[in-house]
C-alpha atoms as a PDB file:
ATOM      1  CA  UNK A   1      28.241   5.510  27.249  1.00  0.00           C
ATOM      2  CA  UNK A   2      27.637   2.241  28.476  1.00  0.00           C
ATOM      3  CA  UNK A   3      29.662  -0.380  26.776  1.00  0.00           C
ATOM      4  CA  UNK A   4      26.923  -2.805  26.228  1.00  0.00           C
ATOM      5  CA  UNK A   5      25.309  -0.230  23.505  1.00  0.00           C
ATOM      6  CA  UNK A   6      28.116   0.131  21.782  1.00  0.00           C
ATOM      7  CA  UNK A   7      27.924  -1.489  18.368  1.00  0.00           C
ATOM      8  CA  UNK A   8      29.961  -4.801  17.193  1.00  0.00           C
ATOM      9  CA  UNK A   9      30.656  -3.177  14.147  1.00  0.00           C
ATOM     10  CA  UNK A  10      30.359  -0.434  12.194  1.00  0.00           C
ATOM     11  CA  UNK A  11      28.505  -0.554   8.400  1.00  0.00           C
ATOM     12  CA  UNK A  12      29.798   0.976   5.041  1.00  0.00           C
ATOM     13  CA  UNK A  13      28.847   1.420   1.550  1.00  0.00           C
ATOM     14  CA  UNK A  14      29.055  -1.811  -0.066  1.00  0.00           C
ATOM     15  CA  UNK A  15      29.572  -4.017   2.910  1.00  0.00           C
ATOM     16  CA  UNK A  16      27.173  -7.203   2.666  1.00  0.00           C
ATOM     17  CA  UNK A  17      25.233  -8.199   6.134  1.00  0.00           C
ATOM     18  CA  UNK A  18      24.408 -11.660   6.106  1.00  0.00           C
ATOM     19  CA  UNK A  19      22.078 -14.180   8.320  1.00  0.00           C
ATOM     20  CA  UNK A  20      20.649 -17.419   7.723  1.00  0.00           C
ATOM     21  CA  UNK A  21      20.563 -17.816   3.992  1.00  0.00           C
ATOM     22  CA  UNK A  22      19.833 -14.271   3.329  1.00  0.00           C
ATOM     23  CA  UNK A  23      21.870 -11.044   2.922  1.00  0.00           C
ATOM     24  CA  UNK A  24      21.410  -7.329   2.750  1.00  0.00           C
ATOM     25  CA  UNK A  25      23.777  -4.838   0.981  1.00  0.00           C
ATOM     26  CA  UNK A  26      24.347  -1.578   2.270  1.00  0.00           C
ATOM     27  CA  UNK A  27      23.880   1.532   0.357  1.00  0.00           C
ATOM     28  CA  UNK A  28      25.067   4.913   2.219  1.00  0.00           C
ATOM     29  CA  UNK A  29      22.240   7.605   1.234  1.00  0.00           C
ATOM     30  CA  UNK A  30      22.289  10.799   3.409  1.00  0.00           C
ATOM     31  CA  UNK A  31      20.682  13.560   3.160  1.00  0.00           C
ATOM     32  CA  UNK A  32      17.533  13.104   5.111  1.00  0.00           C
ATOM     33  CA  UNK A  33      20.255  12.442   7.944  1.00  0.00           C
ATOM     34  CA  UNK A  34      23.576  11.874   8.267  1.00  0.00           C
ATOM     35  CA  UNK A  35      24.159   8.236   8.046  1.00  0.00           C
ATOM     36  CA  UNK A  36      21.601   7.269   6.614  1.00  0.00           C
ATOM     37  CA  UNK A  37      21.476   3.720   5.113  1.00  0.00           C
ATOM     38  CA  UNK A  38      19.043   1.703   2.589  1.00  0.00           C
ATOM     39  CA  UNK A  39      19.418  -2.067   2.484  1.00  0.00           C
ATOM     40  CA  UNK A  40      19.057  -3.865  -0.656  1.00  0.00           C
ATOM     41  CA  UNK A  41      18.140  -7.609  -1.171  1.00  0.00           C
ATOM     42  CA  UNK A  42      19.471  -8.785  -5.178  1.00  0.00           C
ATOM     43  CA  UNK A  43      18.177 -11.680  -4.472  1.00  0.00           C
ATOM     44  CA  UNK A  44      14.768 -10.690  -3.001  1.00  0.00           C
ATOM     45  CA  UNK A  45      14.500  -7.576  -5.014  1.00  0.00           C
ATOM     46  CA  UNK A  46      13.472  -5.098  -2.663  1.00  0.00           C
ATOM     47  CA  UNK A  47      15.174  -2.053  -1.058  1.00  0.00           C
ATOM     48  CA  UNK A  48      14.354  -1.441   2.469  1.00  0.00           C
ATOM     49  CA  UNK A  49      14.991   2.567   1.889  1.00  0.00           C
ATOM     50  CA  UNK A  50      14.263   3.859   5.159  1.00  0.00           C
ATOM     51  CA  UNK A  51      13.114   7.922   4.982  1.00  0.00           C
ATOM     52  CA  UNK A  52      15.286   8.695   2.239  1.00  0.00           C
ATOM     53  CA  UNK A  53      12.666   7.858  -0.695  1.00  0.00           C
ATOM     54  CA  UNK A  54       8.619   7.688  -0.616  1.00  0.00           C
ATOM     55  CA  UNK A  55       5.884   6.726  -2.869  1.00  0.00           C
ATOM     56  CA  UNK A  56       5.920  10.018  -4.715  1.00  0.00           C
ATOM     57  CA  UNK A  57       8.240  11.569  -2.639  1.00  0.00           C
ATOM     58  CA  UNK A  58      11.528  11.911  -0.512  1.00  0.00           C
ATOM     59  CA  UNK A  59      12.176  12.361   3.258  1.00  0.00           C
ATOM     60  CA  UNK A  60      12.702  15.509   5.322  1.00  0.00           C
ATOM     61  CA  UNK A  61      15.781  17.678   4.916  1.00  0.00           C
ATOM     62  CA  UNK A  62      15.284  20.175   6.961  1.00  0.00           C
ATOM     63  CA  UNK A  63      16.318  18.644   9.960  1.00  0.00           C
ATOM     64  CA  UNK A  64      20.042  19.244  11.448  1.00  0.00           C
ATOM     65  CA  UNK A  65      22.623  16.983   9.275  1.00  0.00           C
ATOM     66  CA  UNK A  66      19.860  17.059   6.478  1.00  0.00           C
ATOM     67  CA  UNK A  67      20.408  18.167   3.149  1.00  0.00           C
ATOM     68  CA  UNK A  68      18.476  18.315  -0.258  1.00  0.00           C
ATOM     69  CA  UNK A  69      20.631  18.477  -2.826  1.00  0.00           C
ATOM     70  CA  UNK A  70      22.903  15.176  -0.653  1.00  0.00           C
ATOM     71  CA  UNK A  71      19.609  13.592  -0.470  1.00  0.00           C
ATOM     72  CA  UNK A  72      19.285  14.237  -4.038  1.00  0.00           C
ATOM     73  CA  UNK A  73      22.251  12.694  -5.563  1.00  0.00           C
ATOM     74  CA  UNK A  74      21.928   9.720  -2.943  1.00  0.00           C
ATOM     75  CA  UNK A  75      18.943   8.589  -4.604  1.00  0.00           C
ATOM     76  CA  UNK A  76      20.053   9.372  -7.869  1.00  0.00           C
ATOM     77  CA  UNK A  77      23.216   7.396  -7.578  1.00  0.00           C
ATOM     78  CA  UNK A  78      22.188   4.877  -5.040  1.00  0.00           C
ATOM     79  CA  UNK A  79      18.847   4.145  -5.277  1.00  0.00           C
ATOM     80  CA  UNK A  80      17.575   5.135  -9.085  1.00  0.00           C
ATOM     81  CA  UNK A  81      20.091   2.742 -10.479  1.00  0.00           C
ATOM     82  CA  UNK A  82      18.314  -0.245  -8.751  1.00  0.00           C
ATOM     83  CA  UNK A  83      16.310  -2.532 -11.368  1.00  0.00           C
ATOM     84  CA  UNK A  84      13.048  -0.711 -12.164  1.00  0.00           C
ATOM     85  CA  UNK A  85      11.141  -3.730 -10.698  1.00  0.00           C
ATOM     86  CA  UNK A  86      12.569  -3.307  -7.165  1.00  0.00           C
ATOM     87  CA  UNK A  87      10.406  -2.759  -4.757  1.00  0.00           C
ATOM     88  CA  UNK A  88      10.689   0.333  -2.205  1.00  0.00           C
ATOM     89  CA  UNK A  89       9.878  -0.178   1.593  1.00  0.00           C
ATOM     90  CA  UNK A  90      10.001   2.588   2.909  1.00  0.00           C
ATOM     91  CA  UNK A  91      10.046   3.958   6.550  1.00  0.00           C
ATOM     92  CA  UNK A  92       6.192   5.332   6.066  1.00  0.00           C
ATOM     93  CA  UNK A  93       3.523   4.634   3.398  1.00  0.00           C
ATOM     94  CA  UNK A  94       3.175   1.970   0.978  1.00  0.00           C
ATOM     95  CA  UNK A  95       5.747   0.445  -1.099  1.00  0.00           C
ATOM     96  CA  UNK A  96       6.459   1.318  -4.437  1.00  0.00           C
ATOM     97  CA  UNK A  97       9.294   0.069  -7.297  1.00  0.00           C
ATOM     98  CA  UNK A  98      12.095   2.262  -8.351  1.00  0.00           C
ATOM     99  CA  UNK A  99      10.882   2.320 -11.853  1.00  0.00           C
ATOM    100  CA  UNK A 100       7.442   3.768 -10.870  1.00  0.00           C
ATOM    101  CA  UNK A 101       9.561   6.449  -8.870  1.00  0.00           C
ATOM    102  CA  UNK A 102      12.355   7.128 -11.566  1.00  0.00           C
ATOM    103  CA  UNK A 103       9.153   7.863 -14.142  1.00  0.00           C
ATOM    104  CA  UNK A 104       6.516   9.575 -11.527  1.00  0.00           C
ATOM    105  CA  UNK A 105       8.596  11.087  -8.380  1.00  0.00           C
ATOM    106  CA  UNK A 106       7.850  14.875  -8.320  1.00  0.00           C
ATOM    107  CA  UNK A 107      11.484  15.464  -7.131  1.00  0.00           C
ATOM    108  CA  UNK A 108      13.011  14.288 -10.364  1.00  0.00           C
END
């Protein structure tokens, strides 16, 4: 691999990415993948959530690394317990708020 690609740093759960005057906290949530991250803005209230969760429903699991019931309790744990009026970009469709998806998400 060529050095260049190689990342400065690694990410974890909890760890707080910062530029300019903004941040972004990182929330581990696999299951669609392995690896898979969300980033949350406090401050901005929003969620970038990647393909974990949808509008009405969740990402792909069926993929190699994937797995529902992970996928599951990573949205359960990580995302769900976000303030209801948090808005959810994810990494297709429109946006929605965790509250709409904790009342309405089929997969709950």
């Amino acid at each position: 691999m060529n050095p260049q690609s190689l990342p400065d740093k690694n990410i974890s759960d909890g760890d707080i990415i910062s530029f300019g005057d903004s941040s972004l906290k990182v929330l581990e949530v696999p299951g669609h993948s392995q690896g898979s991250v969300a980033l949350y803005s406090e401050d901005g209230n929003f969620v970038v959530c990647g393909d974990a969760l949808f509008c009405g429903g969740i990402g792909r699991t069926d993929l190699p690394g994937g797995s529902y019931a992970q996928l599951i309790e990573s949205i359960s744990k990580k995302l769900f317990v976000l303030p209801a009026d948090c808005k959810a970009l994810p990494g297709h469709g429109g946006s929605t708020t965790i509250g709409y998806e904790v009342e309405n998400n089929p997969f709950f």
